[in-house]
N, C-alpha and C. Protein backbone atom coordinates (compact mmCIF):
# COMPACT_ATOMS: atom_id res chain seq x y z
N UNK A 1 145.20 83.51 172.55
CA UNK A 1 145.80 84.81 172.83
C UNK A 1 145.39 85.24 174.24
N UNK A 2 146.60 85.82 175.00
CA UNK A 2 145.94 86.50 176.69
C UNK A 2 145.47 87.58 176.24
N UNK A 3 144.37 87.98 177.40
CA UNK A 3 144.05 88.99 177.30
C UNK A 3 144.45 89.79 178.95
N UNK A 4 143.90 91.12 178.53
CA UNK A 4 144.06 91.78 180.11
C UNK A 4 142.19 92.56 180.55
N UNK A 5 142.46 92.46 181.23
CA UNK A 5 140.45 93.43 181.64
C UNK A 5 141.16 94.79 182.36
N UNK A 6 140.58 96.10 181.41
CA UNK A 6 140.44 96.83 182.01
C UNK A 6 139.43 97.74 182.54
N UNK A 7 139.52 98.28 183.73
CA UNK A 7 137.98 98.71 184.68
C UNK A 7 138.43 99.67 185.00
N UNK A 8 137.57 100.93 184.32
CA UNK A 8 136.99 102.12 184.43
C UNK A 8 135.76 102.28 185.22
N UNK A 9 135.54 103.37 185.95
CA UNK A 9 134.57 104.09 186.49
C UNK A 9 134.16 105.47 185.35
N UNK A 10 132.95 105.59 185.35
CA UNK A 10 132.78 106.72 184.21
C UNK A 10 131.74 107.50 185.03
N UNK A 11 131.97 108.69 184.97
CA UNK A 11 131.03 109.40 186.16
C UNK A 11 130.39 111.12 184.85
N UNK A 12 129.32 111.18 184.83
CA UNK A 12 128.61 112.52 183.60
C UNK A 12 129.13 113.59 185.12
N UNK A 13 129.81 114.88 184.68
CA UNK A 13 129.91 115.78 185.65
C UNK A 13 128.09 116.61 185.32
N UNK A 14 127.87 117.39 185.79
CA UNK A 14 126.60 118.34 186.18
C UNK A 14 126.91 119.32 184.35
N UNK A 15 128.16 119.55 184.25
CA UNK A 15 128.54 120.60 182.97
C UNK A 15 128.79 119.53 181.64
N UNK A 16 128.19 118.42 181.82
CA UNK A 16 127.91 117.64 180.91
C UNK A 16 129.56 116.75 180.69
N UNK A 17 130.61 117.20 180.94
CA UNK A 17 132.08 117.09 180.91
C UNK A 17 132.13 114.98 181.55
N UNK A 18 132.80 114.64 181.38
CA UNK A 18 132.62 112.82 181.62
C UNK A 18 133.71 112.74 182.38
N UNK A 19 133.85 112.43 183.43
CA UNK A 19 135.18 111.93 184.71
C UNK A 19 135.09 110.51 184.78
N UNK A 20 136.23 110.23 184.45
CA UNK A 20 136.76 108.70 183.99
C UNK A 20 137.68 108.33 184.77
N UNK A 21 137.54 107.62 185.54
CA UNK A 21 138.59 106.71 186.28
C UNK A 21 139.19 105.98 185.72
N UNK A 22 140.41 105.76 185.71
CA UNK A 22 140.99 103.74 185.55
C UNK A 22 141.25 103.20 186.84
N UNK A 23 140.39 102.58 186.87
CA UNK A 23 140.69 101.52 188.29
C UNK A 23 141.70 100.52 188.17
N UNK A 24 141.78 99.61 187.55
CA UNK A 24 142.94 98.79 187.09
C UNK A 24 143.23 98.21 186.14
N UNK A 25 143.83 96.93 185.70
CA UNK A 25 143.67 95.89 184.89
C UNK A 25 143.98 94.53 185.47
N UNK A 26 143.20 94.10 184.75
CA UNK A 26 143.23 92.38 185.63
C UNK A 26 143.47 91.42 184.79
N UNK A 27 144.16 90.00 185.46
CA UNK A 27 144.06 89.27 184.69
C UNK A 27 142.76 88.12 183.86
N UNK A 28 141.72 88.26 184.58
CA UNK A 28 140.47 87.72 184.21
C UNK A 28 139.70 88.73 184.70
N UNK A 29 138.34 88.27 183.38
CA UNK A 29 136.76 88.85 183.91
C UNK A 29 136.68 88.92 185.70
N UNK A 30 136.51 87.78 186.36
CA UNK A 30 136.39 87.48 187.23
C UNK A 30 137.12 88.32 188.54
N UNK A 31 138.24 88.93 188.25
CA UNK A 31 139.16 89.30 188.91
C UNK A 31 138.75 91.11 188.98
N UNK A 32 138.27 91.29 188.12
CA UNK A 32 137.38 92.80 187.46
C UNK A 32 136.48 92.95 188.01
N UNK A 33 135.58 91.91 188.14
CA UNK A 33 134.65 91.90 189.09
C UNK A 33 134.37 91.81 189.74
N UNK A 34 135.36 90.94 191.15
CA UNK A 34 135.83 91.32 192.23
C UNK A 34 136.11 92.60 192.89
N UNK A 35 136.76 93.34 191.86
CA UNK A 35 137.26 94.87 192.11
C UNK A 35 135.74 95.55 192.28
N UNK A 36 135.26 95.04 191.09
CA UNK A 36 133.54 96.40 191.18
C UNK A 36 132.74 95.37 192.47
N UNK A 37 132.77 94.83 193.54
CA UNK A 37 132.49 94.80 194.23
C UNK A 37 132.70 95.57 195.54
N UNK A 38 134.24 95.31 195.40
CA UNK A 38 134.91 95.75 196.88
C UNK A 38 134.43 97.65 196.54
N UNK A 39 134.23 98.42 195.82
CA UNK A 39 134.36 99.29 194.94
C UNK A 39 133.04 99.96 194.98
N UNK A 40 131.91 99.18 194.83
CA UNK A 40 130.14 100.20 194.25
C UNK A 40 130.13 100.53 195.63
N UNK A 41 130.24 100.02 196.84
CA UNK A 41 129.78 100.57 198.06
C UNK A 41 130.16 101.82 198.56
N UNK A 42 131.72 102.07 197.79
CA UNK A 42 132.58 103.44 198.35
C UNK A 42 131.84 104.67 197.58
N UNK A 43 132.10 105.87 198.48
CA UNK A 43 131.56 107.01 197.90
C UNK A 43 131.68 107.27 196.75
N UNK A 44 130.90 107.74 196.17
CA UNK A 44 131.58 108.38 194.24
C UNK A 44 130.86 107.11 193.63
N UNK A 45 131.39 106.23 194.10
CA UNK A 45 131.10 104.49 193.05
C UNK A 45 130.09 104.22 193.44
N UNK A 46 129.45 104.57 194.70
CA UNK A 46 127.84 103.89 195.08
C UNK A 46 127.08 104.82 194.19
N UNK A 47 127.08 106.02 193.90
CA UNK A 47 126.25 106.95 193.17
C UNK A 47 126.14 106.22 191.40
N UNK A 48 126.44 105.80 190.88
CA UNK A 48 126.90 104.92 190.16
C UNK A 48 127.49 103.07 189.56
N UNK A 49 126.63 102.25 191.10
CA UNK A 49 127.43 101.55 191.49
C UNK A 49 127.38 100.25 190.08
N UNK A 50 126.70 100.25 189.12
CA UNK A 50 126.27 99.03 188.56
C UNK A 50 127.48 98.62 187.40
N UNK A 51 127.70 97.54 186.63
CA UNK A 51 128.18 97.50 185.41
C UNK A 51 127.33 97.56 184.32
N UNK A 52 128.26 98.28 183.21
CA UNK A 52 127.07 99.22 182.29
C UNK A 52 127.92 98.28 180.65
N UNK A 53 127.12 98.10 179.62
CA UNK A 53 127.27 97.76 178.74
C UNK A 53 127.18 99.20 177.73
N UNK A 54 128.41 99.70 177.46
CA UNK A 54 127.85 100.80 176.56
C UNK A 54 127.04 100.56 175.08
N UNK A 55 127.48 99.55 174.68
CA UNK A 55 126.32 98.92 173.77
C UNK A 55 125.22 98.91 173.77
N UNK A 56 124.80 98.56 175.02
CA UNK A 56 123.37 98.24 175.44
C UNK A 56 122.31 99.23 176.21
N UNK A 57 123.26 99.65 177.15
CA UNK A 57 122.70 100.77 178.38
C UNK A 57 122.92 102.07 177.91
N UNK A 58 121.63 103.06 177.22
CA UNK A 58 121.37 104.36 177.89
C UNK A 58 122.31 105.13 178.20
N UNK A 59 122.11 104.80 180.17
CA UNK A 59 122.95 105.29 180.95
C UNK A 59 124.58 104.33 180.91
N UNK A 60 125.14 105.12 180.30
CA UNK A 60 126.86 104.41 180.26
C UNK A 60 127.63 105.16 181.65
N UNK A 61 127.02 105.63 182.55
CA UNK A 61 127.93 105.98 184.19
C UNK A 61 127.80 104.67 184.73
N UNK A 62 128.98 104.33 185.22
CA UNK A 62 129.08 103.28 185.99
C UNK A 62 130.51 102.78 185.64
N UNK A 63 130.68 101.50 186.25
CA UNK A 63 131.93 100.83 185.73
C UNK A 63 131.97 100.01 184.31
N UNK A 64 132.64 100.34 183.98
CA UNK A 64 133.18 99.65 182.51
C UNK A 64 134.40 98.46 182.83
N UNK A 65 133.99 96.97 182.22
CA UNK A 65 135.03 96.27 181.72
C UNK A 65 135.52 95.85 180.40
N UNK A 66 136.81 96.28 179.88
CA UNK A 66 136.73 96.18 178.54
C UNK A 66 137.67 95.22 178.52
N UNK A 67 137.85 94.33 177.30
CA UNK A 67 139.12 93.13 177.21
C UNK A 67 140.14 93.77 176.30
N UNK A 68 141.20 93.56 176.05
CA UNK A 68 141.85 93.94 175.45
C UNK A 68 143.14 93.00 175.32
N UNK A 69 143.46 92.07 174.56
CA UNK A 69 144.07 91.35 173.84
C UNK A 69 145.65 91.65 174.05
N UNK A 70 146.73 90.87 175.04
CA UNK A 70 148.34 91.65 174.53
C UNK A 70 148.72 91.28 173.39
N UNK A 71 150.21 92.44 172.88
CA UNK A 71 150.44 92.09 171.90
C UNK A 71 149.67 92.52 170.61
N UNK A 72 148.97 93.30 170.91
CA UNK A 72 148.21 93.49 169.74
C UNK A 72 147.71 95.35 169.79
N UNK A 73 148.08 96.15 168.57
CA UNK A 73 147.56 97.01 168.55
C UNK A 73 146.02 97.47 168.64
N UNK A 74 145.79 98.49 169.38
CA UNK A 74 144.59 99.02 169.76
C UNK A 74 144.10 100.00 168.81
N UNK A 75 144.76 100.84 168.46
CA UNK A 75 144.60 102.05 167.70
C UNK A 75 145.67 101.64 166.84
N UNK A 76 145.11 101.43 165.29
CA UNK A 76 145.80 101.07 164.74
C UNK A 76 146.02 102.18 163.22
N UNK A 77 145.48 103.40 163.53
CA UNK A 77 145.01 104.42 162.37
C UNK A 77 145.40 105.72 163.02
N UNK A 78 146.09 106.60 162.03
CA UNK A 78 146.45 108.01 162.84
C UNK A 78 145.22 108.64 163.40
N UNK A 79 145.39 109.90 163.70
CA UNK A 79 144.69 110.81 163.96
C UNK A 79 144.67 112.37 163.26
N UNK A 80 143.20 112.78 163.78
CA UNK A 80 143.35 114.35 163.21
C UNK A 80 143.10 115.12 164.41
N UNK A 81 143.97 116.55 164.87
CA UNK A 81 143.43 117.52 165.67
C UNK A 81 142.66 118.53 165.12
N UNK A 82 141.60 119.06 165.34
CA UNK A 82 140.65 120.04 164.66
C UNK A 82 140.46 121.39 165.82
C-alpha cells in the first residue's frame, strides 16, 4: 500500500492555545525530512527546530511526521459537538 508523509509544525502559544502548521505532504520519509531541514533554521521553526515523537517526547512543539496510507479512511467513526 502507498503511503503519503505529512509535516506539521506545532508551536504551544503563551495562552496555552497550540498553532499548527501543515507544511506539506511528501512522497517518502526522506523527502519530509528534507523539508525539516531546509525549514528548523527559518524564524518561528528555529524556536522549535527538532522532530518530536508525540509518543515519546514531553515536549510535542516541533515538527511532526505522520504516515498516512492512500485510499484508506482516517476517521472512520462519527463525531459529537459538546
Amino acid at each position: 500500500m502507498q503511503s503519503v508523509f505529512v509535516l506539521h509544525h506545532l508551536h504551544i502559544l503563551p495562552s496555552g492555545e497550540e498553532d499548527v502548521k501543515l507544511i506539506g505532504v511528501y512522497r517518502s520519509v526522506e523527502t519530509a525530512h528534507s523539508a525539516v531541514e531546509r525549514l528548523r533554521i527559518q524564524p518561528g521553526f528555529s524556536d522549535h527546530p527538532r522532530i518530536v515523537d508525540p509518543l515519546e517526547d514531553d515536549d510535542v512543539q516541533g515538527f511532526q511526521i505522520d504516515e498516512y496510507p492512500l485510499d484508506k479512511d482516517h476517521w472512520s467513526e462519527g463525531y459529537l459537538t459538546m
